[in-house]
C-alpha atoms as a PDB file:
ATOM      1  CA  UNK A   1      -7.498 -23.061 107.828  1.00  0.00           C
ATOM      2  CA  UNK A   2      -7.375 -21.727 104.388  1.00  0.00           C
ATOM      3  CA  UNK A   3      -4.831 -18.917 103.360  1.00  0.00           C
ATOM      4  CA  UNK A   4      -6.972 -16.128 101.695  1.00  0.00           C
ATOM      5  CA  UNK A   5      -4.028 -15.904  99.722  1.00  0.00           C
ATOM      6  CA  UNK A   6      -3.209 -19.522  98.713  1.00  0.00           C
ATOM      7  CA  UNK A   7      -2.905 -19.879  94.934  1.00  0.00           C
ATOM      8  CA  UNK A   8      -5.634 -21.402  92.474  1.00  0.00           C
ATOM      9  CA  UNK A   9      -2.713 -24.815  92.164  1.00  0.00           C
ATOM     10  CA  UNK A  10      -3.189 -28.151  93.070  1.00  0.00           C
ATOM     11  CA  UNK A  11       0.188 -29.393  93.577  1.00  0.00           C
ATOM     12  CA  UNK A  12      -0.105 -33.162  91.636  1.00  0.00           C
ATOM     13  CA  UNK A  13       3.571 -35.240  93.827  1.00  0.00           C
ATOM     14  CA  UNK A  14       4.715 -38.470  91.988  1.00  0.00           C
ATOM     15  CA  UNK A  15       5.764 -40.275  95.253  1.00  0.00           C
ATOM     16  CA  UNK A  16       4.723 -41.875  98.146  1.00  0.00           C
ATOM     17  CA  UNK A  17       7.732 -41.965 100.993  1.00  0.00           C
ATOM     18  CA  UNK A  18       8.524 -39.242 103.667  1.00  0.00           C
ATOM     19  CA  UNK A  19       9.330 -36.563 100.791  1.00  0.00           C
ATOM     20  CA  UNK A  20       6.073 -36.346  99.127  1.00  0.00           C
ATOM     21  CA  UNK A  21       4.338 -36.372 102.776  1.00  0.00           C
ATOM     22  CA  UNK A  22       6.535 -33.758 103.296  1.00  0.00           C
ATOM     23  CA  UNK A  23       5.960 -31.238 100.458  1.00  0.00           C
ATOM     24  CA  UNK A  24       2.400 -32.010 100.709  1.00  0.00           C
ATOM     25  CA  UNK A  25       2.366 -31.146 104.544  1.00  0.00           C
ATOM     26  CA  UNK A  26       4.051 -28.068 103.277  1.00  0.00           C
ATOM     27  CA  UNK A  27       1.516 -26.842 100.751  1.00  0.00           C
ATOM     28  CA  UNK A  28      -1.109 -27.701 103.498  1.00  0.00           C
ATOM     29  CA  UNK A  29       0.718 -25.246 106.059  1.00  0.00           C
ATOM     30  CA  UNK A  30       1.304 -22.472 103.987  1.00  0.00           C
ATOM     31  CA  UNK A  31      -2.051 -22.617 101.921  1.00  0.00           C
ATOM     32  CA  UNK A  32      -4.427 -25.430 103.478  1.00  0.00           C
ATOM     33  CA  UNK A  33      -4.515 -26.636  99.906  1.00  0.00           C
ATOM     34  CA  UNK A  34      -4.912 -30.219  99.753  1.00  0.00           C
ATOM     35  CA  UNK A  35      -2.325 -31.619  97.417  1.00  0.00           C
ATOM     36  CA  UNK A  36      -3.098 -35.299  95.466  1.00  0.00           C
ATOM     37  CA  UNK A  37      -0.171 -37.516  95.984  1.00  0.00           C
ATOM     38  CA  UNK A  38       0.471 -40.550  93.029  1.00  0.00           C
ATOM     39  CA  UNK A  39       1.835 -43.196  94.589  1.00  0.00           C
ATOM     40  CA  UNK A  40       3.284 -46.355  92.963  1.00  0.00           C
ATOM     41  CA  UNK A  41       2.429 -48.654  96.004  1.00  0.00           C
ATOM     42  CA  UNK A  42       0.295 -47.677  99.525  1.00  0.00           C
ATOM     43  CA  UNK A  43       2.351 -45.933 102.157  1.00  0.00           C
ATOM     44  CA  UNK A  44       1.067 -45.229 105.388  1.00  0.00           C
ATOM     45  CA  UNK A  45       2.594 -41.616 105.471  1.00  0.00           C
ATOM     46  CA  UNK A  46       0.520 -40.576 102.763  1.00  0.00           C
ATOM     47  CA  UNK A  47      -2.244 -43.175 102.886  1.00  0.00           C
ATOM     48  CA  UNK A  48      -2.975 -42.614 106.195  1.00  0.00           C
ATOM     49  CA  UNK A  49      -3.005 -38.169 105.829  1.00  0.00           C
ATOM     50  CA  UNK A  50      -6.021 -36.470 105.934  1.00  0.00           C
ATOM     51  CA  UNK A  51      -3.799 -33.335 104.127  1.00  0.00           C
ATOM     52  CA  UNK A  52      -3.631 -35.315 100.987  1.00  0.00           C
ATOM     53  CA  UNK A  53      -5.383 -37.150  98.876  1.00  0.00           C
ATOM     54  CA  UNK A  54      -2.820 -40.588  98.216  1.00  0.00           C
ATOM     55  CA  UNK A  55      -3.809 -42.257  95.074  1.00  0.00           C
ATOM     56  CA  UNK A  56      -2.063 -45.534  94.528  1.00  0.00           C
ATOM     57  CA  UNK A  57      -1.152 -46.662  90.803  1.00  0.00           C
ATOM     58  CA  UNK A  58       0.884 -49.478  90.518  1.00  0.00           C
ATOM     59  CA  UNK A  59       4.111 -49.444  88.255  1.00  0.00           C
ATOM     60  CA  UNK A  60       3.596 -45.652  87.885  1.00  0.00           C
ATOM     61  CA  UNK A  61       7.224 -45.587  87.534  1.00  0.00           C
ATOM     62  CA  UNK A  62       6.976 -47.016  83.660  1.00  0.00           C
ATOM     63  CA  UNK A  63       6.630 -44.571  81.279  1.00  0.00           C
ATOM     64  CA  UNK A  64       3.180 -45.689  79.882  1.00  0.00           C
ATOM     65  CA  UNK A  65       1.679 -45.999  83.362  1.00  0.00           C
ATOM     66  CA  UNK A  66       2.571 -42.830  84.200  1.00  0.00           C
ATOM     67  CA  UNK A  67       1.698 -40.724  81.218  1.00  0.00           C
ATOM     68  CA  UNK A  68      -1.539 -42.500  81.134  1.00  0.00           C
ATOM     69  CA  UNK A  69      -2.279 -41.355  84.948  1.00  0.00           C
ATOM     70  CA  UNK A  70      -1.246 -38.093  84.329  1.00  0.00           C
ATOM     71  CA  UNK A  71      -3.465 -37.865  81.546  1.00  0.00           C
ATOM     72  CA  UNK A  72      -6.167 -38.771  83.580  1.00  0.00           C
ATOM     73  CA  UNK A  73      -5.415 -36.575  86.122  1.00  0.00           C
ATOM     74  CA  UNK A  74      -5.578 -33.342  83.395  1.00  0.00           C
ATOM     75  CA  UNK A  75      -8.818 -34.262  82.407  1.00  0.00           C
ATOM     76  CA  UNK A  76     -10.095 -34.636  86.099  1.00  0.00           C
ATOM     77  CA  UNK A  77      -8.967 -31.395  86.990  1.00  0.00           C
ATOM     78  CA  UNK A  78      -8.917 -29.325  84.300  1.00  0.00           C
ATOM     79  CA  UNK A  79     -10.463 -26.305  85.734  1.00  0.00           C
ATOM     80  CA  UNK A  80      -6.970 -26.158  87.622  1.00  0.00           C
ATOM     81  CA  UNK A  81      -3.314 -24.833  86.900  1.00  0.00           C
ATOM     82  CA  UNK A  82      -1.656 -28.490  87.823  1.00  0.00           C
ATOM     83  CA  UNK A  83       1.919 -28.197  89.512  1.00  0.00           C
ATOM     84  CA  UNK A  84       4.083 -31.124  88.828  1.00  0.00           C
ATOM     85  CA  UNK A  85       6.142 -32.556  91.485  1.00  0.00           C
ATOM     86  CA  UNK A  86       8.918 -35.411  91.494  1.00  0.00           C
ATOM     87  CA  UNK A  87       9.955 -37.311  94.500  1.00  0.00           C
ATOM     88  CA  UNK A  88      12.640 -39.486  93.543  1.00  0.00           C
ATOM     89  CA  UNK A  89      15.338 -39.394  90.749  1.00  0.00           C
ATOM     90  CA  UNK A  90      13.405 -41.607  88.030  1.00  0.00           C
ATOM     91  CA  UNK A  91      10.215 -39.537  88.312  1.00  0.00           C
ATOM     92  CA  UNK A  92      11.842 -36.159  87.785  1.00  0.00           C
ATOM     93  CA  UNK A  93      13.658 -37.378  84.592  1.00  0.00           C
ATOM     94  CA  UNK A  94      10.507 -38.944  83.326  1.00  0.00           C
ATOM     95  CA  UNK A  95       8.655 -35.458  83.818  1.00  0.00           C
ATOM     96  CA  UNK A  96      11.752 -33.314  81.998  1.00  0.00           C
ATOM     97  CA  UNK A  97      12.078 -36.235  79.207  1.00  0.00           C
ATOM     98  CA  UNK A  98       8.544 -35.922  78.556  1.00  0.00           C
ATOM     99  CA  UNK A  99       8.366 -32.179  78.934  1.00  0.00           C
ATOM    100  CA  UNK A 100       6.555 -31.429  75.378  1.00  0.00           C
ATOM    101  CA  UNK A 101       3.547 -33.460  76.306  1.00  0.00           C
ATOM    102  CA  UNK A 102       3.254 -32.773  80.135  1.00  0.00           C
ATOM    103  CA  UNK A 103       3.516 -28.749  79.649  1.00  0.00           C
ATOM    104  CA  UNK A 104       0.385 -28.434  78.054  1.00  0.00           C
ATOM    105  CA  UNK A 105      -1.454 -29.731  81.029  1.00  0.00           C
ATOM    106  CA  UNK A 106       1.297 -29.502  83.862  1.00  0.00           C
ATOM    107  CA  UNK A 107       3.569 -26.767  85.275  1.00  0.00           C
ATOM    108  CA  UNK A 108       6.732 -28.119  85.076  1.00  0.00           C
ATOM    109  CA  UNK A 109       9.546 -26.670  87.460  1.00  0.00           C
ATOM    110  CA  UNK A 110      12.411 -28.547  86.747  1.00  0.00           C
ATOM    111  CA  UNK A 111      15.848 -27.481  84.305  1.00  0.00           C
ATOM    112  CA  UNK A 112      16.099 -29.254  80.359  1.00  0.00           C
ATOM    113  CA  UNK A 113      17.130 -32.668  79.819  1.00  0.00           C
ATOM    114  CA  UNK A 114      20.887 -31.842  78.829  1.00  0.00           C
ATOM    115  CA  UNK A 115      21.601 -29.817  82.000  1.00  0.00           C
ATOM    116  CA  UNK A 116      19.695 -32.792  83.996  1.00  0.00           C
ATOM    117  CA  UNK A 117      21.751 -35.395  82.172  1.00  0.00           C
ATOM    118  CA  UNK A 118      25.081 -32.795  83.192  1.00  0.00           C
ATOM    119  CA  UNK A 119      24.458 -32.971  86.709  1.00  0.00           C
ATOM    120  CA  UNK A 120      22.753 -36.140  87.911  1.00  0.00           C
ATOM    121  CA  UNK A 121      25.181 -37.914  85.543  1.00  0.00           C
ATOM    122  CA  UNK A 122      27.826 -37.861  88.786  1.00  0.00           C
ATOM    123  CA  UNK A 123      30.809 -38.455  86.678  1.00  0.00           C
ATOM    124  CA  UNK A 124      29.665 -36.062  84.832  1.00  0.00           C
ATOM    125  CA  UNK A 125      28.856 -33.719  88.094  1.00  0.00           C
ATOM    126  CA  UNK A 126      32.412 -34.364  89.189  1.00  0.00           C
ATOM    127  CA  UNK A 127      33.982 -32.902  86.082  1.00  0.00           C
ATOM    128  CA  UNK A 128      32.106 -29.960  86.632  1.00  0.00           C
ATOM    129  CA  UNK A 129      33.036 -29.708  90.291  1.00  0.00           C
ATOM    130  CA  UNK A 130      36.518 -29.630  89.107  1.00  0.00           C
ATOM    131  CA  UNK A 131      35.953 -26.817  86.445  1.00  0.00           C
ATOM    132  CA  UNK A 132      34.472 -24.641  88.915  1.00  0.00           C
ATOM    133  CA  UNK A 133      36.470 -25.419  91.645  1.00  0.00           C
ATOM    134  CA  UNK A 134      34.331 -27.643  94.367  1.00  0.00           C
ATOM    135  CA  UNK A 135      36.101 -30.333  95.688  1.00  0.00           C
ATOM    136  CA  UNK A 136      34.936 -33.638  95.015  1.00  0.00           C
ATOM    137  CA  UNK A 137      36.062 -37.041  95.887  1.00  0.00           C
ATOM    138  CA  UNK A 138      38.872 -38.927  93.600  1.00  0.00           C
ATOM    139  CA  UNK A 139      36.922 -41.329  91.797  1.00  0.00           C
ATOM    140  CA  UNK A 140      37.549 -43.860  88.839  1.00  0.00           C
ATOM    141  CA  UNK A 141      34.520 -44.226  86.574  1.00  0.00           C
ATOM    142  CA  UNK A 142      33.416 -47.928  85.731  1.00  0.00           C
ATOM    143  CA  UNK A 143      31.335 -48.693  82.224  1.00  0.00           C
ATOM    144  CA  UNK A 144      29.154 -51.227  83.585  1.00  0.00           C
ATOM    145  CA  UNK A 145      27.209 -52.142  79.951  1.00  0.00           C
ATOM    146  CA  UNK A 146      27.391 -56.194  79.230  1.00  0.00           C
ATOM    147  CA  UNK A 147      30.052 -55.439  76.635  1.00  0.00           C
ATOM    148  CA  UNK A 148      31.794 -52.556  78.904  1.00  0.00           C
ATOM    149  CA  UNK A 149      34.960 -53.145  81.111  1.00  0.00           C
ATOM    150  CA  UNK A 150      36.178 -55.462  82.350  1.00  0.00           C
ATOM    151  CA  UNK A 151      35.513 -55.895  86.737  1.00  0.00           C
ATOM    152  CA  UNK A 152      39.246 -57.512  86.945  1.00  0.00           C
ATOM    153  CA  UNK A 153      40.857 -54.343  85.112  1.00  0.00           C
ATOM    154  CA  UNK A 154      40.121 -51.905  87.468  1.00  0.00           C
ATOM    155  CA  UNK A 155      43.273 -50.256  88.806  1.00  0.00           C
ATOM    156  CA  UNK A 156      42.307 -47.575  91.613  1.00  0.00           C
ATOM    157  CA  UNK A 157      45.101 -45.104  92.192  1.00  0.00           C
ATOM    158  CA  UNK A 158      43.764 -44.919  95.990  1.00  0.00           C
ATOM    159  CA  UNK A 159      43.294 -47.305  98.827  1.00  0.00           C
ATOM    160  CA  UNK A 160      40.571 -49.608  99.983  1.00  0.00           C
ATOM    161  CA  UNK A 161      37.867 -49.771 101.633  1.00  0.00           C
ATOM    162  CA  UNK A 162      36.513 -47.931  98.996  1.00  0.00           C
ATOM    163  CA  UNK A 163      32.553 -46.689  98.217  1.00  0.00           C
ATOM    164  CA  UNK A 164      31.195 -47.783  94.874  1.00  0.00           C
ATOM    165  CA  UNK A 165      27.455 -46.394  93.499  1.00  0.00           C
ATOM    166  CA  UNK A 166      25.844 -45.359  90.241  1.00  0.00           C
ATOM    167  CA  UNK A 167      26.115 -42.357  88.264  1.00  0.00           C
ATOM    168  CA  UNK A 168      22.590 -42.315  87.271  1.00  0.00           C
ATOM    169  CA  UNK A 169      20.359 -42.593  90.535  1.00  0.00           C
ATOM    170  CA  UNK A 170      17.364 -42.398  88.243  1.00  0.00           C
ATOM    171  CA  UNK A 171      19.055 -45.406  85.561  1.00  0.00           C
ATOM    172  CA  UNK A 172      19.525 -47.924  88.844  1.00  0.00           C
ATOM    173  CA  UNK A 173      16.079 -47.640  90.199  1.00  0.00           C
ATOM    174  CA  UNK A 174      15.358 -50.157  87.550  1.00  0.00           C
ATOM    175  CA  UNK A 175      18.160 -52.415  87.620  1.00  0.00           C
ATOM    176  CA  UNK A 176      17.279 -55.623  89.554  1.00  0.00           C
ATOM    177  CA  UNK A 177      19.947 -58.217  91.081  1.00  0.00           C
ATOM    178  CA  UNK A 178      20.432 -59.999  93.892  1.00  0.00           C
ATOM    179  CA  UNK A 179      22.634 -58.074  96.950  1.00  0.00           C
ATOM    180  CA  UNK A 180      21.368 -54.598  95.102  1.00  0.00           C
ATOM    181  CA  UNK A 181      22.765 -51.882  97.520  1.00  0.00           C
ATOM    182  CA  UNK A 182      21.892 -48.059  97.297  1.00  0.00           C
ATOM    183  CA  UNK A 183      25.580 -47.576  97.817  1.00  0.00           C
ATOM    184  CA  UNK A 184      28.371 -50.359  98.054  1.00  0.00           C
ATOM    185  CA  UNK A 185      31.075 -50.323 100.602  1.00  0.00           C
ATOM    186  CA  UNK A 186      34.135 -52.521  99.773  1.00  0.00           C
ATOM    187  CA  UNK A 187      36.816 -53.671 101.555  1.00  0.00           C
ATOM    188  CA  UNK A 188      38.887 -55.583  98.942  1.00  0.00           C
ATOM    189  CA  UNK A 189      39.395 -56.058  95.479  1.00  0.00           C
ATOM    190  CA  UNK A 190      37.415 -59.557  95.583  1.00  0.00           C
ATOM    191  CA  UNK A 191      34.788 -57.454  96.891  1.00  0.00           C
ATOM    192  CA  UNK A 192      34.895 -54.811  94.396  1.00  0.00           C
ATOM    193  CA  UNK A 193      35.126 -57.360  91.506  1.00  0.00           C
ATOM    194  CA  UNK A 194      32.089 -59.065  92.724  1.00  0.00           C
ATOM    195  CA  UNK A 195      30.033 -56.122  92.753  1.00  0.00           C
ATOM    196  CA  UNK A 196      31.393 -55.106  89.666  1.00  0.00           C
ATOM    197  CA  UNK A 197      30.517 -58.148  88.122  1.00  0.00           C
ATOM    198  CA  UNK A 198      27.094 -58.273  89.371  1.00  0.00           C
ATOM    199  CA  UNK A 199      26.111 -55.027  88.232  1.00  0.00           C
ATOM    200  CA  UNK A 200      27.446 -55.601  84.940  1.00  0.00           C
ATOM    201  CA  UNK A 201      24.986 -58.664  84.484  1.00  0.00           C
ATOM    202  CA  UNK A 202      22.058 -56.539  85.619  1.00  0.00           C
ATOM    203  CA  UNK A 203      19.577 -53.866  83.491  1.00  0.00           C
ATOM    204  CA  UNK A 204      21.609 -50.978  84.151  1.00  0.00           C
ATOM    205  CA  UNK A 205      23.895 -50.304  81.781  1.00  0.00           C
ATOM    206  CA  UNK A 206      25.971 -46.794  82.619  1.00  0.00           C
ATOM    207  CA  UNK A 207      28.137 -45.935  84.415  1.00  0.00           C
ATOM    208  CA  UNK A 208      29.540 -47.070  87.919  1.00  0.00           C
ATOM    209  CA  UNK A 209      31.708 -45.078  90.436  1.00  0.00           C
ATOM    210  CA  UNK A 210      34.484 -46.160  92.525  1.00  0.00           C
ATOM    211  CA  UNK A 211      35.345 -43.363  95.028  1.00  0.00           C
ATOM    212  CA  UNK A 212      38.065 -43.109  97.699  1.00  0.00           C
ATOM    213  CA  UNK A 213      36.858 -43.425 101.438  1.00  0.00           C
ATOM    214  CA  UNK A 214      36.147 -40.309 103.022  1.00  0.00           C
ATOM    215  CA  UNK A 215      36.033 -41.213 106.997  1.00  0.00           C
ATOM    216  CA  UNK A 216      33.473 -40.311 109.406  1.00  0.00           C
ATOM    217  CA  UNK A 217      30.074 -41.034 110.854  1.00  0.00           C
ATOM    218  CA  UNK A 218      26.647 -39.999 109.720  1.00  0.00           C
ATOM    219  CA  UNK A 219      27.520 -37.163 111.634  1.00  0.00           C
ATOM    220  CA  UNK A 220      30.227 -35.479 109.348  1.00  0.00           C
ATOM    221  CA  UNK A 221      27.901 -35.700 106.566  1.00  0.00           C
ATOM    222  CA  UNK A 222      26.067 -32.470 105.229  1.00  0.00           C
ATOM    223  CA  UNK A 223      22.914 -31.550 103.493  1.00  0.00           C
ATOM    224  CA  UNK A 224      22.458 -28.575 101.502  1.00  0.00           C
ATOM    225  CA  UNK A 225      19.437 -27.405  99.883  1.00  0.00           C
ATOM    226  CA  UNK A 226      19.030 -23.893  97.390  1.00  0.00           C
ATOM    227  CA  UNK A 227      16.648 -22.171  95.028  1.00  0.00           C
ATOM    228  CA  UNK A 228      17.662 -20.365  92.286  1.00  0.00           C
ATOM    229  CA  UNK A 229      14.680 -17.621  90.655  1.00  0.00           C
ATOM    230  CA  UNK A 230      14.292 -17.791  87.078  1.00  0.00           C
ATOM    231  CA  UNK A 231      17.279 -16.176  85.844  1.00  0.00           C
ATOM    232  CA  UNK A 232      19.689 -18.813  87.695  1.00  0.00           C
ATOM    233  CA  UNK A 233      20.630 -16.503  90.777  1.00  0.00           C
ATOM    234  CA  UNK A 234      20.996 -18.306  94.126  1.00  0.00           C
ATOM    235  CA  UNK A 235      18.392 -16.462  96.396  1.00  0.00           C
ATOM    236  CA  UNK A 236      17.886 -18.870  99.057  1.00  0.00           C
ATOM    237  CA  UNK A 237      20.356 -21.577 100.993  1.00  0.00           C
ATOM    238  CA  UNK A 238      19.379 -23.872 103.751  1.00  0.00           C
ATOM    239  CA  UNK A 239      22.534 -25.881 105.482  1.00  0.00           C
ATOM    240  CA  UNK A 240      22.211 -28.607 107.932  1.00  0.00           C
ATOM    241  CA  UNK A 241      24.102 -31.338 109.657  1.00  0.00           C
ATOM    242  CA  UNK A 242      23.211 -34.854 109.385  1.00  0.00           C
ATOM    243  CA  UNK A 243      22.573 -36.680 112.858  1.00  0.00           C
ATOM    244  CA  UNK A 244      21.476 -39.832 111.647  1.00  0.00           C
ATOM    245  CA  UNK A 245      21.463 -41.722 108.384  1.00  0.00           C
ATOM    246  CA  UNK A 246      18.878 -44.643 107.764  1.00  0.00           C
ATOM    247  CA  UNK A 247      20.898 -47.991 107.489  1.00  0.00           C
ATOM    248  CA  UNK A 248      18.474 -49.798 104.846  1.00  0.00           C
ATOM    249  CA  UNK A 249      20.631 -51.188 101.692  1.00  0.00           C
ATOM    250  CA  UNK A 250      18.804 -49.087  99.344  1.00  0.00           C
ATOM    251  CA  UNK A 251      18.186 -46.075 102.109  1.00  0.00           C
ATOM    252  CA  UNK A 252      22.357 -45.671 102.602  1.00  0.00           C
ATOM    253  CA  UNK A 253      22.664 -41.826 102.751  1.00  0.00           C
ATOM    254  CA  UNK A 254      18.781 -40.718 103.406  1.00  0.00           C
ATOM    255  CA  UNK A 255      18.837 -38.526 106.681  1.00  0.00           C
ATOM    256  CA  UNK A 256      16.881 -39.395 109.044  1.00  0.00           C
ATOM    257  CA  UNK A 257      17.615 -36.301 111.406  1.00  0.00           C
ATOM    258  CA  UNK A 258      18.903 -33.115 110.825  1.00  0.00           C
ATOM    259  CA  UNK A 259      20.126 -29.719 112.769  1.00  0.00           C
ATOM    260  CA  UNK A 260      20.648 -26.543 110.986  1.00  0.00           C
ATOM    261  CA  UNK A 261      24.416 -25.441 110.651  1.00  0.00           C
ATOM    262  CA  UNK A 262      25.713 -22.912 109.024  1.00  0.00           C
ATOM    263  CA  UNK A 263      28.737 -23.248 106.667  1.00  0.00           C
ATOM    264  CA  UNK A 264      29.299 -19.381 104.098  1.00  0.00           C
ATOM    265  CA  UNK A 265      31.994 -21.734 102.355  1.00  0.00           C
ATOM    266  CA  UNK A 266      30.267 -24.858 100.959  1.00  0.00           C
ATOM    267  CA  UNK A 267      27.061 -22.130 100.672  1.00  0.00           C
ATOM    268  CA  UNK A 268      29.230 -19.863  98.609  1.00  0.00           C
ATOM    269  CA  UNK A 269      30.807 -23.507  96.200  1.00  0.00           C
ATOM    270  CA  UNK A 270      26.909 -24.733  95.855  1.00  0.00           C
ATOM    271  CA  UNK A 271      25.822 -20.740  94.299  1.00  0.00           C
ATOM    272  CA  UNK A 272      29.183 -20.656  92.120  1.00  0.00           C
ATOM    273  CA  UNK A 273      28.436 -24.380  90.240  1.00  0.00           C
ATOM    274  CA  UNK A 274      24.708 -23.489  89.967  1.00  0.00           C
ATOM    275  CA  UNK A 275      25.499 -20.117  88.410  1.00  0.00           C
ATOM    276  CA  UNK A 276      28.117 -21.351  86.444  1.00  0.00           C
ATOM    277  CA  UNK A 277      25.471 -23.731  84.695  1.00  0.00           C
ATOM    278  CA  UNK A 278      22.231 -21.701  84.633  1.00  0.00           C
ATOM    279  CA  UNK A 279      20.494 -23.484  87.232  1.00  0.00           C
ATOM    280  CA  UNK A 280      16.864 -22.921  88.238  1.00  0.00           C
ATOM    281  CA  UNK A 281      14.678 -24.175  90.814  1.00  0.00           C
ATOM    282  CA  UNK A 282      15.339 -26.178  93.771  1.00  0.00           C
ATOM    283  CA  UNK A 283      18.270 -28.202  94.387  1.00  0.00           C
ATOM    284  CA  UNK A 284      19.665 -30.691  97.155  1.00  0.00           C
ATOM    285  CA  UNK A 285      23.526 -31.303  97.727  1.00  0.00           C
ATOM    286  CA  UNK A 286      25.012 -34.239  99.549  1.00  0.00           C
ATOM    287  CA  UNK A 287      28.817 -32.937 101.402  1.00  0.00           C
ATOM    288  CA  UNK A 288      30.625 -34.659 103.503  1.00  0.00           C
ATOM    289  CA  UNK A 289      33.341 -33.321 106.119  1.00  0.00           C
ATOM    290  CA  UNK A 290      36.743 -35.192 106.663  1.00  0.00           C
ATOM    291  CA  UNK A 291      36.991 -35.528 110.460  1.00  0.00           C
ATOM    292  CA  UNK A 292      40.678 -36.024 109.859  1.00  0.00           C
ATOM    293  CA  UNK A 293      41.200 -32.118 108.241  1.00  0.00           C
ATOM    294  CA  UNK A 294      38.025 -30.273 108.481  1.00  0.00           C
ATOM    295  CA  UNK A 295      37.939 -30.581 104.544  1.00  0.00           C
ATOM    296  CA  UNK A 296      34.913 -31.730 102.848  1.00  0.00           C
ATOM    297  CA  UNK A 297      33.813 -32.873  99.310  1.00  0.00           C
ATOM    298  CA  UNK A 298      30.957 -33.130  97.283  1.00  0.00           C
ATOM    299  CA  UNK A 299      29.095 -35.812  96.719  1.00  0.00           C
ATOM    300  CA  UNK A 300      25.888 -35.216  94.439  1.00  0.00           C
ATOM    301  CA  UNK A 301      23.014 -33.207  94.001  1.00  0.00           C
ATOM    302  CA  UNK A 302      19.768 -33.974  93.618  1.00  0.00           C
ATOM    303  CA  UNK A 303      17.850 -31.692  90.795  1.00  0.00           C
ATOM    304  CA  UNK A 304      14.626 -31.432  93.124  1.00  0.00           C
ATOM    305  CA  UNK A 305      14.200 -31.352  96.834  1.00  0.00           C
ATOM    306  CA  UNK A 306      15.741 -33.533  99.125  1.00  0.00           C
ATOM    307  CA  UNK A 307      13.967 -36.415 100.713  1.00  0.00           C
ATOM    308  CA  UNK A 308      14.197 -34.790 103.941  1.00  0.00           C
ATOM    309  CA  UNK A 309      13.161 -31.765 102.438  1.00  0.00           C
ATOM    310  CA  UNK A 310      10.814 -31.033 105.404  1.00  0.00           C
ATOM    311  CA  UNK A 311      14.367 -29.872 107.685  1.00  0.00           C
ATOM    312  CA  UNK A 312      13.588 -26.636 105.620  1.00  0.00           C
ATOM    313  CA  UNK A 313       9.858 -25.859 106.154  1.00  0.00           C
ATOM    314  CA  UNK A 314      10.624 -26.812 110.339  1.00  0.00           C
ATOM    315  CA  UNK A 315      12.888 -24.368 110.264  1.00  0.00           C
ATOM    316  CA  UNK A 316      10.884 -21.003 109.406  1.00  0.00           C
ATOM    317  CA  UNK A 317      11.348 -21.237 105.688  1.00  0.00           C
ATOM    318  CA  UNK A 318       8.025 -23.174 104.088  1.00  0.00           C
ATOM    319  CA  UNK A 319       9.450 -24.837 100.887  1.00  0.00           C
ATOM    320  CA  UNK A 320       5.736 -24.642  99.198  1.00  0.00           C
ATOM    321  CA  UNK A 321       5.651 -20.731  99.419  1.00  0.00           C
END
């Protein structure tokens, strides 16, 4: 049933996996609005919904596709206010890099391109964990560019196994080469070359992370997601516990089940970086607890919500509204 007072938005979601059913299913509860969902291949979450309407545009994640679709989709609707909506990395930098054209047909609820590149950037993200004072894990920072450094050089000051990954989620989306992992987990330094090396000879060209090995099951890890209003204040926090992680290559670190926790510590590290910087909007933190301690570090954030953003909304707080 419709909310009598649901907004005059249709919520337009670049996406098509279990986080765009998600904030879609949200929007639905709280308003009965029935969001469109661009997809870049079908999914039978969202093809499947009668709460949505899935649209399915292949190689919407290229620039021209997806400026072209979007266009289309202003002129469609343009007796609407049009809320834009990333699911994934790549199509949340594509909407704030092409900001000046999408604002005159889209809201656009996501931070400026230099703050994005600050944070999502995780070398980057881990020099401002140690400004602030959020612990983070020791980590040596790889240029993986073709003329870059070199995978044999590498000296790590810690021990393996050791977990390497990019520092631009949104950069390795595109990179394609054979044994491509979300996240690598290497027990030697033959190992670590090899990946090293492989990367290297692939599209992506930034950075690459080597980190120590924090211990612990999917169980020690922890998901954090805020919302800070307009003037960068933190005024919401939701903290959970992951249960279980999906074990895909490129799914490493999605959770697939969650309970809500409560931590005041990592809640009170999370509002001090995103004050510190200005943030606005939503934002979802990966943290991980050392079962040998009790300490934990921080391992990204993601400027949008979570994949498993839908934890939230099942919890009494709708993430639409």
């Amino acid at each position: 049933m419709e909310n009598i007072d649901a907004p005059d938005v249709l919520p337009v979601i670049l996406g098509g996996d279990i986080g765009a059913y998600s904030l879609a299913r949200a929007f639905h509860e709280a308003y009965g609005i029935v969001p469109l969902v661009l997809s870049q291949a079908a999914c039978h979450m969202c093809g499947d919904s009668s709460i949505l309407v899935n649209r399915v545009v292949p190689h919407l994640e290229r620039p021209a596709v997806l400026l072209s679709t979007l266009a289309n989709t202003a002129e469609c609707f343009s007796d609407r206010p049009l809320l834009l909506l990333g699911c994934g990395d790549w199509y949340v930098r594509l909407i704030v890099e092409n900001r000046a054209v999408l604002e005159k047909s889209f809201i656009i609820p996501y931070i400026g391109e230099d703050l994005l590149n600050r944070l999502t950037e995780k070398d980057r993200f881990y020099e401002l964990c140690a400004e602030v004072g959020v612990p983070a894990p020791r980590t040596v920072v790889f240029d993986a560019s073709a003329d870059g450094d070199d995978p044999a050089a590498v000296i790590l000051p810690f021990p393996f196994p050791v977990v390497a990954k990019p520092a631009s989620s949104a950069a390795y989306h595109y990179a394609d080469f054979p044994g491509k992992q979300k996240v690598f987990f290497l027990r030697d330094a033959a190992e670590l070359r090899a990946t090293l090396a492989a990367v290297q000879s692939s599209r992506y060209e930034g950075k690459f992370l080597i980190q120590e090995m924090i211990p612990g099951d999917d169980t020690s890890m922890r998901i954090l997601t805020t919302y800070s209003d307009q003037n960068g204040k933190v005024r919401f926090t939701s903290f959970g516990q992951t249960l279980l992680e999906d074990m895909r290559p490129m799914g490493v670190g999605n959770p697939l089940a969650i309970v809500s926790r409560t931590d005041e510590t990592i809640v009170a590290e999370a509002a001090r970086l995103l004050e510190a910087v200005g943030y606005t909007g939503f934002a979802n933190f990966d943290i991980k607890v050392d079962p040998r301690d009790g300490s934990h570090r921080f391992f990204e954030i993601n400027t949008r919500l979570g994949r498993s953003n839908y934890y939230v909304t099942a919890a009494g707080d709708n993430v639409a509204r």
